[in-house]
Protein backbone atom coordinates (compact mmCIF):
# COMPACT_ATOMS: atom_id res chain seq x y z
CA UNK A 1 25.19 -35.27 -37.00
CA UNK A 2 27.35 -35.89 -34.45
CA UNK A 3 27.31 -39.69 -34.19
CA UNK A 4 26.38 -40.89 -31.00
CA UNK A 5 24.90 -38.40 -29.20
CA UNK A 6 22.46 -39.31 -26.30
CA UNK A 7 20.11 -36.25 -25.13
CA UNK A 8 17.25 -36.71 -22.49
CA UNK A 9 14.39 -34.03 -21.95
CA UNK A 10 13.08 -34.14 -18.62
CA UNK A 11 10.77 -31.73 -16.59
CA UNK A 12 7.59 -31.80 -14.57
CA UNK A 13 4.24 -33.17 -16.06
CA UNK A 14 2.96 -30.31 -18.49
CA UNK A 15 5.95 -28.83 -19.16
CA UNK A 16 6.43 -29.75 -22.95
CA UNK A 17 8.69 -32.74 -23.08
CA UNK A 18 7.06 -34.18 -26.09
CA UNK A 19 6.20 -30.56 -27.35
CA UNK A 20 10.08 -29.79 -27.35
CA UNK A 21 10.77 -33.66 -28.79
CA UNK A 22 7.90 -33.08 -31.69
CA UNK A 23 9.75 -29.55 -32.81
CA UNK A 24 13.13 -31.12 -33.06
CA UNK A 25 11.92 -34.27 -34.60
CA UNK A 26 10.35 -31.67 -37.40
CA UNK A 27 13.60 -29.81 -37.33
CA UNK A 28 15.62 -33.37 -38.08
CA UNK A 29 13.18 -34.39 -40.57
CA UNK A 30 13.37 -31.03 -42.29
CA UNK A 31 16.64 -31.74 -43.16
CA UNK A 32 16.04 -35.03 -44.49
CA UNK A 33 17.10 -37.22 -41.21
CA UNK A 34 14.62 -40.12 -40.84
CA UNK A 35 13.49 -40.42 -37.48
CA UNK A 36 12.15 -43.48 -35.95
CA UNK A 37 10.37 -44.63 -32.57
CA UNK A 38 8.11 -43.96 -30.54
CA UNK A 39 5.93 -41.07 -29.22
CA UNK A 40 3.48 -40.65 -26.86
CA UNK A 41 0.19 -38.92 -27.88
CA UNK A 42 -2.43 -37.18 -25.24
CA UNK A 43 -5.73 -38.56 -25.99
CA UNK A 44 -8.61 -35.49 -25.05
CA UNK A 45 -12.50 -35.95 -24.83
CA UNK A 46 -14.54 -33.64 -24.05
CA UNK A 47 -12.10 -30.93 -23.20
CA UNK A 48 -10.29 -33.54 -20.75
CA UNK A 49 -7.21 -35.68 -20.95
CA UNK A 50 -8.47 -38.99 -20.85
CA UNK A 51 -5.41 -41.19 -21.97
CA UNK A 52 -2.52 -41.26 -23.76
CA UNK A 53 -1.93 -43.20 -27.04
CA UNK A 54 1.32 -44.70 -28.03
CA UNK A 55 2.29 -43.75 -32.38
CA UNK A 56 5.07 -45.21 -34.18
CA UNK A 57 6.44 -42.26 -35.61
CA UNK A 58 7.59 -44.33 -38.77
CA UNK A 59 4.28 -46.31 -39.40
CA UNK A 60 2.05 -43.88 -37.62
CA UNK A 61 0.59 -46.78 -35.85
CA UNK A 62 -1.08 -46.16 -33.00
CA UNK A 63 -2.91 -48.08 -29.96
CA UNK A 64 -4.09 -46.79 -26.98
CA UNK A 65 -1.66 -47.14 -24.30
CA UNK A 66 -3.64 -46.05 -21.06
CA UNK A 67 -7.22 -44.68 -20.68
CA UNK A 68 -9.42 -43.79 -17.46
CA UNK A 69 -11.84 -46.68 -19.35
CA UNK A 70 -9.33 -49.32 -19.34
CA UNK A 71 -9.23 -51.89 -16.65
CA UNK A 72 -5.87 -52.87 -15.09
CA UNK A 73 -3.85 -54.26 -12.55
CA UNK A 74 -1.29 -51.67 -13.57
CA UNK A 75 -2.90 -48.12 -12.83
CA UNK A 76 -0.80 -44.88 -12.63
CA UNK A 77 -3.19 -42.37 -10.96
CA UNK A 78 -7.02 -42.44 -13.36
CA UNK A 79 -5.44 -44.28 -16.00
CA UNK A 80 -5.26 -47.85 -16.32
CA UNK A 81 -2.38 -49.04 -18.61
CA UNK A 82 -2.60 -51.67 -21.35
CA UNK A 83 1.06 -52.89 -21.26
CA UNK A 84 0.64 -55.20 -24.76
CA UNK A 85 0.00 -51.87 -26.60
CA UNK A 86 3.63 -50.71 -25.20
CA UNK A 87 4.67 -53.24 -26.13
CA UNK A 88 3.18 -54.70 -29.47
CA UNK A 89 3.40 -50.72 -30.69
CA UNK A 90 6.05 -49.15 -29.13
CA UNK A 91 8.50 -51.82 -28.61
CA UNK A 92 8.49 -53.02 -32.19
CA UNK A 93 8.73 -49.08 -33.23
CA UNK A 94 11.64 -48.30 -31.41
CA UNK A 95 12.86 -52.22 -32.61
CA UNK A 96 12.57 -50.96 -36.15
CA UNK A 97 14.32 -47.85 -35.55
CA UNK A 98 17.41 -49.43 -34.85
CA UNK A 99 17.41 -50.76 -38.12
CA UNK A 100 16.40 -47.86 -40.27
CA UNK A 101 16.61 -44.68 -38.32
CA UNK A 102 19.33 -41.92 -38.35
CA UNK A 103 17.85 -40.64 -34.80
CA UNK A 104 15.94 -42.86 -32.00
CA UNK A 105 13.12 -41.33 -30.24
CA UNK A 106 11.50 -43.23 -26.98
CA UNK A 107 8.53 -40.78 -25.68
CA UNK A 108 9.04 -41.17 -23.02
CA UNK A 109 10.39 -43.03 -20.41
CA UNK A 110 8.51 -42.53 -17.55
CA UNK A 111 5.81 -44.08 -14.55
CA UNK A 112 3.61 -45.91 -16.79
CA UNK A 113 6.26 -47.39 -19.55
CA UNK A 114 8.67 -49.03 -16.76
CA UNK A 115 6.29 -51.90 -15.60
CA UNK A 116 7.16 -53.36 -18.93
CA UNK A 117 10.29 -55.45 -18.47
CA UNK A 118 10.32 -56.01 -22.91
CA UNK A 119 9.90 -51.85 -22.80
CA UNK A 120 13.08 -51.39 -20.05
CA UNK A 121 14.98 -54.22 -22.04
CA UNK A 122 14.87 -52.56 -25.02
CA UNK A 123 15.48 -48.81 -23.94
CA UNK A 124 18.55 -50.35 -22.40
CA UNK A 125 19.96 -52.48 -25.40
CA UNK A 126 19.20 -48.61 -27.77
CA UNK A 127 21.30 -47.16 -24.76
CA UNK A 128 24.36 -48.81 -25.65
CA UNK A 129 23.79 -48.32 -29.56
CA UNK A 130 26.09 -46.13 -31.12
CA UNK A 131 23.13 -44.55 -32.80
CA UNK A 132 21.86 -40.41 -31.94
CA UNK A 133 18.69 -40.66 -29.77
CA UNK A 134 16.42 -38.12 -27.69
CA UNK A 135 14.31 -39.41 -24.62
CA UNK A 136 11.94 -37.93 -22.68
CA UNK A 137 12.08 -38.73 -19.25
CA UNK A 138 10.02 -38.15 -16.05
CA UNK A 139 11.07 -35.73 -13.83
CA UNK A 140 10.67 -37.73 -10.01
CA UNK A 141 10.51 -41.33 -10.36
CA UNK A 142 12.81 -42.89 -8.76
CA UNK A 143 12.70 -46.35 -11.13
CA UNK A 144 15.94 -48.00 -11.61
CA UNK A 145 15.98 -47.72 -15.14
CA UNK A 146 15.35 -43.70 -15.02
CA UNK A 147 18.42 -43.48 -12.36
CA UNK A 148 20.68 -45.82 -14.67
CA UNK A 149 19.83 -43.59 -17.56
CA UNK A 150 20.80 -40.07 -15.12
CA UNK A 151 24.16 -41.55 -14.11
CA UNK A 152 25.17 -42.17 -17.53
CA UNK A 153 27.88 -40.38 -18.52
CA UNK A 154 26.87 -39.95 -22.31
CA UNK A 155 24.09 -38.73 -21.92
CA UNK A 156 23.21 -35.01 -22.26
CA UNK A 157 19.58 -34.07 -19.80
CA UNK A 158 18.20 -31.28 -20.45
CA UNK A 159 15.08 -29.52 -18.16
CA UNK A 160 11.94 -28.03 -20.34
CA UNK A 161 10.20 -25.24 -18.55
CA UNK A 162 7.30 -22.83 -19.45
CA UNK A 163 10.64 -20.44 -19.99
CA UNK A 164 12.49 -21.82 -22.60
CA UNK A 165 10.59 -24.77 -24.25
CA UNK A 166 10.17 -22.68 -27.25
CA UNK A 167 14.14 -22.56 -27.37
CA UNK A 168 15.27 -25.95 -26.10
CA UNK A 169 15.06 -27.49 -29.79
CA UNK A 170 16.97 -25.12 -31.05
CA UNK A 171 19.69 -26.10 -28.46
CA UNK A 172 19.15 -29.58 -28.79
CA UNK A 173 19.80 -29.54 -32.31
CA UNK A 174 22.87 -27.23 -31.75
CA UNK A 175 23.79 -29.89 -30.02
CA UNK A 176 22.83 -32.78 -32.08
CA UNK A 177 24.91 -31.34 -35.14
CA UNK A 178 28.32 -30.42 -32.56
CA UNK A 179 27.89 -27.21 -32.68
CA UNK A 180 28.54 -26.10 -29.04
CA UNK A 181 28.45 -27.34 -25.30
């Protein structure tokens, strides 16, 4: 693995960020890397998205994160977003992860996950970890932490579309190991 490499998936909502981060985390685990952090998890009822959940990927614990049922004063678009589940799930997982984890995920870094100033903190401090990691990160916001992480010079974005999402892990684990680019 090459040691400290930094790769962030962007592309528009739908496109299959965390479909693209789920293959290569199976790809890493395959060959016996342990992964830690955090994903984020649609939550469907009755045919509809209705919220999204937030899993350690180590633990498997899970709370949901925002839900068209939950009252806020943070909404992005339906949902309303429960902030203590970022960060009393999410936070702690990606925490842990920088203890025991040969590769970082943070799923993702996007509208609803930057009006936590302990979430932004800590994607910032795992930033300037010498440790491999793989974000997901939205596509148009225009947050200061999203245009930080763009101008960085170590890391590697990549853009998922309907085209090649079913080979971006491959890449990304190409690139992962130092294999080319």
């Amino acid at each position: 693995m090459k040691n400290n490499i930094k790769i962030g998936i962007t592309g528009l909502p739908g496109a299959g960020k965390t479909h693209a981060l789920l293959k290569v985390i199976e790809m890493l685990e395959a060959e016996e890397y342990t992964v830690g952090g955090m994903v984020t998890e649609p939550i469907v009822e009755g045919g509809k998205r209705t919220g999204f959940a937030i899993v350690d990927w180590q633990s498997k614990e899970k709370g949901v994160f925002a839900h068209v049922d939950i009252s806020s004063k943070f909404n992005v678009g339906k949902y309303g977003v429960d902030l203590s589940v970022l960060e009393s799930v999410g936070v702690k997982a990606l925490f842990k992860a920088t203890e025991d984890a040969d590769v970082i995920v943070i799923d993702e870094v996007g509208r609803m996950e930057v009006e936590s100033q302990p979430f932004i903190d800590t994607v910032k401090l795992i930033l300037d970890l010498n440790k491999p990691m793989i974000l997901t990160l939205h596509k148009k916001s225009r947050n200061p932490l999203l245009q930080d992480i763009r101008r960085r010079d170590d890391i590697r974005i990549l853009e998922v579309t309907p085209i090649n999402r079913n080979l971006l892990p491959y890449k990304i684990m190409k690139l992962m190991k130092g294999e080319f680019l």
